[in-house]
PDB file of N, CA and C in Angstrom:
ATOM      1  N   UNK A   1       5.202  -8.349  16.931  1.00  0.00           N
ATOM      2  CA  UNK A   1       5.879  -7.080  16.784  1.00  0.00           C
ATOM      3  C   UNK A   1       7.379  -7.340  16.638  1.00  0.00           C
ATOM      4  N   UNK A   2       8.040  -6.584  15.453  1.00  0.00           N
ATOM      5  CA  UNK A   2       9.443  -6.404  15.700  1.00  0.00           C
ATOM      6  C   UNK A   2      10.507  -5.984  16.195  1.00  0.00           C
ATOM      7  N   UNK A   3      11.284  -6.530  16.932  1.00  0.00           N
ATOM      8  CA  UNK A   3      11.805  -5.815  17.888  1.00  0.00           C
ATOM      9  C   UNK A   3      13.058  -5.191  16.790  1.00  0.00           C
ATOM     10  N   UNK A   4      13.905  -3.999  17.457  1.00  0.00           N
ATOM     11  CA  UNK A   4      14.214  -3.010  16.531  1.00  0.00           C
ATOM     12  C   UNK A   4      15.458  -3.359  15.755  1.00  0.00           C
ATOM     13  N   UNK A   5      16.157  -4.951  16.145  1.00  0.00           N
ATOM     14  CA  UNK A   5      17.103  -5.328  14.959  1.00  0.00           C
ATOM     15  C   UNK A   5      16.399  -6.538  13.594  1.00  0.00           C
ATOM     16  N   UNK A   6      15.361  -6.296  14.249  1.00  0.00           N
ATOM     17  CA  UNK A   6      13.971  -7.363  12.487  1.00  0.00           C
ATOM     18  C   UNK A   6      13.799  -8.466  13.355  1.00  0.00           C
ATOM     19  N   UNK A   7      13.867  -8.350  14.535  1.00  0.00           N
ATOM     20  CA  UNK A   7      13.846 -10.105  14.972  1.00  0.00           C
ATOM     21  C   UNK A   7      12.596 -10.354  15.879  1.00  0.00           C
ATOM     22  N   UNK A   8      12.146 -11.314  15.627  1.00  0.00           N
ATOM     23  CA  UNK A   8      10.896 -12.139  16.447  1.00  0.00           C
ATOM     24  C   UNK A   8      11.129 -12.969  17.217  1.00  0.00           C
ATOM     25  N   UNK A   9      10.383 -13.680  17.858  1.00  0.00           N
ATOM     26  CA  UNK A   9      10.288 -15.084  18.725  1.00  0.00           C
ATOM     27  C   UNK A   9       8.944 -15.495  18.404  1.00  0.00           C
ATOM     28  N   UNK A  10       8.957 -16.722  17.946  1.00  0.00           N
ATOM     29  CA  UNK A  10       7.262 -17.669  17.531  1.00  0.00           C
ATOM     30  C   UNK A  10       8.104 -18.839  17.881  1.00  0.00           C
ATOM     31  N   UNK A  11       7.311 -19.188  19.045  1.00  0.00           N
ATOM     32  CA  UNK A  11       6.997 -20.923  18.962  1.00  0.00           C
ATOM     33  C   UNK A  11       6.669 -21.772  18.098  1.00  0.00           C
ATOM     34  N   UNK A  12       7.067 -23.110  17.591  1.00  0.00           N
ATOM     35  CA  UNK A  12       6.579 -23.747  15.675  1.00  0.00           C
ATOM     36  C   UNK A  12       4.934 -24.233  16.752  1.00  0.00           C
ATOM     37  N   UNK A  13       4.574 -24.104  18.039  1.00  0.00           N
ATOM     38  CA  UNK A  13       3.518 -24.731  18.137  1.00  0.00           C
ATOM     39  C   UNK A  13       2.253 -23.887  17.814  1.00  0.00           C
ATOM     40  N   UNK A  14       2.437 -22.703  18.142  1.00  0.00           N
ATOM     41  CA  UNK A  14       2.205 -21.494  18.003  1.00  0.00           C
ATOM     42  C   UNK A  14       1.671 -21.488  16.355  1.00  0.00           C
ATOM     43  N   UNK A  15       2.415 -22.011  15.488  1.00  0.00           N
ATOM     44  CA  UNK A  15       2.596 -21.296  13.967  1.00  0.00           C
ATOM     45  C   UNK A  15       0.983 -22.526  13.238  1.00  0.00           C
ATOM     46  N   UNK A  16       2.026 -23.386  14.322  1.00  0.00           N
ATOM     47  CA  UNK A  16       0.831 -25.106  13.925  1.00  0.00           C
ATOM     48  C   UNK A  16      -0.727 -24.708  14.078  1.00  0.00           C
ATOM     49  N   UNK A  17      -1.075 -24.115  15.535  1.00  0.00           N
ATOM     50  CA  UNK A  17      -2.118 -24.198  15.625  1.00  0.00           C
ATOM     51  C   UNK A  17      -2.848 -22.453  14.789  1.00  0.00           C
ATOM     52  N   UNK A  18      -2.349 -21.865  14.436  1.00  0.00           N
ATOM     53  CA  UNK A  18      -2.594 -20.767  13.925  1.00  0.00           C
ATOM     54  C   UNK A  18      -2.778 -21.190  12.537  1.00  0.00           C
ATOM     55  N   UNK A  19      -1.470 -21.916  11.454  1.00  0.00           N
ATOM     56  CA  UNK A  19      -1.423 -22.126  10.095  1.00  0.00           C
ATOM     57  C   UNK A  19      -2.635 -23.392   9.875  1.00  0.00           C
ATOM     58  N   UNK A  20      -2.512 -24.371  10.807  1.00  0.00           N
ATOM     59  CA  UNK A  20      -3.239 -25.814  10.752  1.00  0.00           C
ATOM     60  C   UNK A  20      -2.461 -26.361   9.834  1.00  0.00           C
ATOM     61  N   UNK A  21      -0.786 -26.689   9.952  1.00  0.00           N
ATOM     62  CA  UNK A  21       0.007 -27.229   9.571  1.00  0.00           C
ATOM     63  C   UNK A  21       0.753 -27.942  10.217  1.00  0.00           C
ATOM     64  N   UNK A  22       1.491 -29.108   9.733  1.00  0.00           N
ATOM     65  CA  UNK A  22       2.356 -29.616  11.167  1.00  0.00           C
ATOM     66  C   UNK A  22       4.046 -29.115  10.461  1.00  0.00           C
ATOM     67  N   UNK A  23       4.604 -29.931  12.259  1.00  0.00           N
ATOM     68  CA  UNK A  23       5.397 -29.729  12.340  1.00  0.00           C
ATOM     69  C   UNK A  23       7.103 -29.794  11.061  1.00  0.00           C
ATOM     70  N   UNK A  24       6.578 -30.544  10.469  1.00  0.00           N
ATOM     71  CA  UNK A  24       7.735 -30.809   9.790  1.00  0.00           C
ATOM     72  C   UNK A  24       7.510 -29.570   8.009  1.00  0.00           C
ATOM     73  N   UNK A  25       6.380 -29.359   7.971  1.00  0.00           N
ATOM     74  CA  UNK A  25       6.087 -28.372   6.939  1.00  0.00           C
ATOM     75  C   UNK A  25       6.931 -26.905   7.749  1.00  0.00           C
ATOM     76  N   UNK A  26       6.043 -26.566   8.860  1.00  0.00           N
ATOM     77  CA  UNK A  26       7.048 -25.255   9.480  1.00  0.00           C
ATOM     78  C   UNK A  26       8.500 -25.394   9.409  1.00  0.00           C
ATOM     79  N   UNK A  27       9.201 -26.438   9.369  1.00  0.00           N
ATOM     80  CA  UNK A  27      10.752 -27.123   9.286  1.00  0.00           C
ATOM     81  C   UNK A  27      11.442 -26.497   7.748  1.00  0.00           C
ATOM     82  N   UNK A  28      10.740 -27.072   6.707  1.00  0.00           N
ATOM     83  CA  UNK A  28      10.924 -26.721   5.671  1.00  0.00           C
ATOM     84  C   UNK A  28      10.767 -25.153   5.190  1.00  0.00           C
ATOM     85  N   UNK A  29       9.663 -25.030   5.492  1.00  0.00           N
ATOM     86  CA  UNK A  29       9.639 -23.716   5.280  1.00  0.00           C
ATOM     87  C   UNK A  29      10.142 -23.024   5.769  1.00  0.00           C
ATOM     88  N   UNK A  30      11.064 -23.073   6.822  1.00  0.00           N
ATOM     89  CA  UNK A  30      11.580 -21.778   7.810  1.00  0.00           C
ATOM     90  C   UNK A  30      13.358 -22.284   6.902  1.00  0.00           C
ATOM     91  N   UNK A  31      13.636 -23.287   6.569  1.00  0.00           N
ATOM     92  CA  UNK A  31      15.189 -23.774   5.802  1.00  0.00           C
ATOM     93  C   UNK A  31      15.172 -23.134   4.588  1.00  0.00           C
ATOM     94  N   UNK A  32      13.819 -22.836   3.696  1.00  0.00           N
ATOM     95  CA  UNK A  32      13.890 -22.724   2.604  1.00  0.00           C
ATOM     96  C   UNK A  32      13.959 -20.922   2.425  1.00  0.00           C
ATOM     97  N   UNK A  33      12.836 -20.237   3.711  1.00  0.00           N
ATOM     98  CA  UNK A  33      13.252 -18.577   3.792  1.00  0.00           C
ATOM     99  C   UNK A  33      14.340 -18.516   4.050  1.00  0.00           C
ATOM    100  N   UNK A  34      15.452 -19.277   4.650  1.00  0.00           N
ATOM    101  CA  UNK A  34      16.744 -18.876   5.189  1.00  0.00           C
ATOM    102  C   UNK A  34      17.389 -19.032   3.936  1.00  0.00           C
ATOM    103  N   UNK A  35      17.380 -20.461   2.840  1.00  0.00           N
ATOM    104  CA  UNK A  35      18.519 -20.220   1.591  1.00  0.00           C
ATOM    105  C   UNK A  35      17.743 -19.104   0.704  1.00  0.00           C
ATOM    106  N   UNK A  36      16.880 -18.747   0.713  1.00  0.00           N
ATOM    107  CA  UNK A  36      16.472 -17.547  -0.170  1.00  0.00           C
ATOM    108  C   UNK A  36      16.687 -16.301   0.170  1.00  0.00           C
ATOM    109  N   UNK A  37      17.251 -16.215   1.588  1.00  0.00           N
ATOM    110  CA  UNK A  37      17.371 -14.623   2.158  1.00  0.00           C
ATOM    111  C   UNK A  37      16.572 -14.105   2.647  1.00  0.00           C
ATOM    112  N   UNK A  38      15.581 -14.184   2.751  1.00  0.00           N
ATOM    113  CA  UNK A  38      14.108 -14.124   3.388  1.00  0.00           C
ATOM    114  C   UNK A  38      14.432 -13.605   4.783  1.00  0.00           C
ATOM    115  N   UNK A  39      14.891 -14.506   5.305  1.00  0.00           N
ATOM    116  CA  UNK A  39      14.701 -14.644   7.242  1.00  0.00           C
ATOM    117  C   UNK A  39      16.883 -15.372   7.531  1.00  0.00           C
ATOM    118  N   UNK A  40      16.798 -15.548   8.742  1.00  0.00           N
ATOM    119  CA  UNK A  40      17.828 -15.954   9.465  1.00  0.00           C
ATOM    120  C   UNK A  40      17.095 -16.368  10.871  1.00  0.00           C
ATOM    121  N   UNK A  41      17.723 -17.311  11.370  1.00  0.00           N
ATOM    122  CA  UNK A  41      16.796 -17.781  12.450  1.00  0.00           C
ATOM    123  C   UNK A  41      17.872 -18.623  14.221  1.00  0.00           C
ATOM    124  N   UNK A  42      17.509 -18.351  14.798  1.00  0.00           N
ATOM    125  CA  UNK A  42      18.197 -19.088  15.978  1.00  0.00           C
ATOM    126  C   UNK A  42      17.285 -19.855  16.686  1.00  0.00           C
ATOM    127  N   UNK A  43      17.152 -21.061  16.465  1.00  0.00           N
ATOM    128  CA  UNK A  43      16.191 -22.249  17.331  1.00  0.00           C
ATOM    129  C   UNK A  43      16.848 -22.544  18.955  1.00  0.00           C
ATOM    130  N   UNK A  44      15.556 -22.055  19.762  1.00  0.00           N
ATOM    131  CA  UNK A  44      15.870 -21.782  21.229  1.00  0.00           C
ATOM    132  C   UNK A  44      16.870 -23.286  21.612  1.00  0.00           C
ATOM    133  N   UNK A  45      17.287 -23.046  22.434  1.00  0.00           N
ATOM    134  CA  UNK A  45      18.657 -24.031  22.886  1.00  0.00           C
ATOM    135  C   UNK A  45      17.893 -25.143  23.675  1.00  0.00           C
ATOM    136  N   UNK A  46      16.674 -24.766  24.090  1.00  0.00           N
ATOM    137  CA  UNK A  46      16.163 -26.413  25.207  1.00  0.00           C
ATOM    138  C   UNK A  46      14.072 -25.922  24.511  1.00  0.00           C
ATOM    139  N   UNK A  47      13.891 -26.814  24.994  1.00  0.00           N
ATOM    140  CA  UNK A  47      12.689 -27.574  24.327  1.00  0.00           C
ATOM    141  C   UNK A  47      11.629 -26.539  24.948  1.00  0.00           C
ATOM    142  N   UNK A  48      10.816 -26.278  24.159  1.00  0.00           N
ATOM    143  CA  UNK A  48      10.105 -25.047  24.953  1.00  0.00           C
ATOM    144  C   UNK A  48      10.319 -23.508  24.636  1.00  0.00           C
ATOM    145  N   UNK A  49      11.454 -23.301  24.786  1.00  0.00           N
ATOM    146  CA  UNK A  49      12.029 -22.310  23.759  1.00  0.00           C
ATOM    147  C   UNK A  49      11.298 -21.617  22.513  1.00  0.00           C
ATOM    148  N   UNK A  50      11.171 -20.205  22.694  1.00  0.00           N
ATOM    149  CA  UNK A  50      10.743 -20.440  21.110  1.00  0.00           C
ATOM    150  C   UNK A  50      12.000 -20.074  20.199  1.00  0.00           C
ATOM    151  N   UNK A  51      11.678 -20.475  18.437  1.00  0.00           N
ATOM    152  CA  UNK A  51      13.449 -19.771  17.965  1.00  0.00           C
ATOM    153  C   UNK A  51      12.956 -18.432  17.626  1.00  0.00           C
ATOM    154  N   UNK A  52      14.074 -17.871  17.111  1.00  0.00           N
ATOM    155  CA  UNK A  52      14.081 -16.461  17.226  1.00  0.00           C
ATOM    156  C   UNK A  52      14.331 -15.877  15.827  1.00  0.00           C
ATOM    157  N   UNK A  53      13.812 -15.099  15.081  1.00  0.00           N
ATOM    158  CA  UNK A  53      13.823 -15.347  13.584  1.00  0.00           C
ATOM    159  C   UNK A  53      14.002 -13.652  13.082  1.00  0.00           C
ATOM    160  N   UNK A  54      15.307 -13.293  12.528  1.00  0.00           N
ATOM    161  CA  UNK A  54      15.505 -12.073  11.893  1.00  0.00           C
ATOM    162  C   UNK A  54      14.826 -12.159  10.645  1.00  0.00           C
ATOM    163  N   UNK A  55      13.642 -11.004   9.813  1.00  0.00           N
ATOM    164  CA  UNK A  55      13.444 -10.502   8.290  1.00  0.00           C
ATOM    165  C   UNK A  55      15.037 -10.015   8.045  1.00  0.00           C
ATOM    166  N   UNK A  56      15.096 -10.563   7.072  1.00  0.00           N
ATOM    167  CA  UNK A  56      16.443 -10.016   6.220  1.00  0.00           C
ATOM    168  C   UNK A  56      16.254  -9.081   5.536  1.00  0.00           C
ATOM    169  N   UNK A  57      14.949  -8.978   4.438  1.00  0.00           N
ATOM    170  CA  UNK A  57      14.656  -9.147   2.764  1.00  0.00           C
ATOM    171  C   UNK A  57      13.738  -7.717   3.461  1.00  0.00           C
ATOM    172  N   UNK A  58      13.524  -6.570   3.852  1.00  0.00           N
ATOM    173  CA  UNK A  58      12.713  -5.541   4.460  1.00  0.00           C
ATOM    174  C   UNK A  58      12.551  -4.397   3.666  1.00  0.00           C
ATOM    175  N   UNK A  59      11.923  -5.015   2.214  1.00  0.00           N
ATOM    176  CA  UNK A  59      11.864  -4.119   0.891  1.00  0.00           C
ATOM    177  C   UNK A  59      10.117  -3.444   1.024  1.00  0.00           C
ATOM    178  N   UNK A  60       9.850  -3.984   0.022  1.00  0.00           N
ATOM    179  CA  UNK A  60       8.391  -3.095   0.250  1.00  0.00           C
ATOM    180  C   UNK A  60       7.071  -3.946   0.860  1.00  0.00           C
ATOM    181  N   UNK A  61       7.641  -5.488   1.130  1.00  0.00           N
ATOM    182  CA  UNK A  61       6.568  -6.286   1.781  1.00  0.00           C
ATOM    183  C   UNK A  61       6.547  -6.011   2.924  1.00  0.00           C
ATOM    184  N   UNK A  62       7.728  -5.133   3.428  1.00  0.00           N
ATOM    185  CA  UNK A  62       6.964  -4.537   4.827  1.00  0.00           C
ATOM    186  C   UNK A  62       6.494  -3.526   5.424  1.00  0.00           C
ATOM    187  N   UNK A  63       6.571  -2.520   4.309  1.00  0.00           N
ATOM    188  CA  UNK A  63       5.549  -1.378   4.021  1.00  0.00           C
ATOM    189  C   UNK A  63       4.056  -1.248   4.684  1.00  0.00           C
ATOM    190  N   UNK A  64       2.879  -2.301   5.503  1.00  0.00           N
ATOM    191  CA  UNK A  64       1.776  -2.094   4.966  1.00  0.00           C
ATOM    192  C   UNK A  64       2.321  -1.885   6.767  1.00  0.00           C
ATOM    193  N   UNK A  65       3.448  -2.949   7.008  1.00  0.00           N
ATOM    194  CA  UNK A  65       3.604  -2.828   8.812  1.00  0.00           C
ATOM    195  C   UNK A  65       3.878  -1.650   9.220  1.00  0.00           C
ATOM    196  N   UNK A  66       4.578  -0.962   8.632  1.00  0.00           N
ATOM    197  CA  UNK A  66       5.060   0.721   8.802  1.00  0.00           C
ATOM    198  C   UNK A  66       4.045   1.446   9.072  1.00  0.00           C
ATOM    199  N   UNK A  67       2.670   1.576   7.862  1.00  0.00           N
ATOM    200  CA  UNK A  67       1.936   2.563   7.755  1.00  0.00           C
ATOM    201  C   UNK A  67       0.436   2.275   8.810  1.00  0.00           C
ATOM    202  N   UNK A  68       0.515   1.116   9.827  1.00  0.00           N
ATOM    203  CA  UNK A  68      -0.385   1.280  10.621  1.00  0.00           C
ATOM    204  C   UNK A  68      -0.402   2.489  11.773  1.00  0.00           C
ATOM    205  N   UNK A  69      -1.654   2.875  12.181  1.00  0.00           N
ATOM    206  CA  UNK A  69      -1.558   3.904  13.113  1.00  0.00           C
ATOM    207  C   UNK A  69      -2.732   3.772  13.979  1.00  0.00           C
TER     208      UNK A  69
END
């Protein structure tokens, strides 16, 4: 769920065992939504942490999240 400035918290261990990807793919991919505008992100400060990841880009791909009820 989003909290009300677009921002999340996911653990990359979290993303691993959910996607069945490792670690260094979630790396890339979270660098590459940030130069595209996609996302903005703050990686928790000590180990364990999860980072914390603003949607930037909140056009009509997030439309389908709106219209649940």
């Amino acid at each position: 769920m989003l909290a009300n400035d677009g921002s999340f918290y996911c653990l990359d261990k979290y993303l691993m065992e959910q996607l069945g990807i490792g670690d260094n793919t979630i790396r890339r991919a979270r660098i590459y939504l940030k130069e595209t505008g996609e996302i903005n992100y703050a990686i928790g400060k000590h180990k364990g942490v999860p980072t914390r990841c603003w949607i930037l880009s909140k056009g009509a791909k997030m439309e389908p999240f709106g219209q649940a009820k």
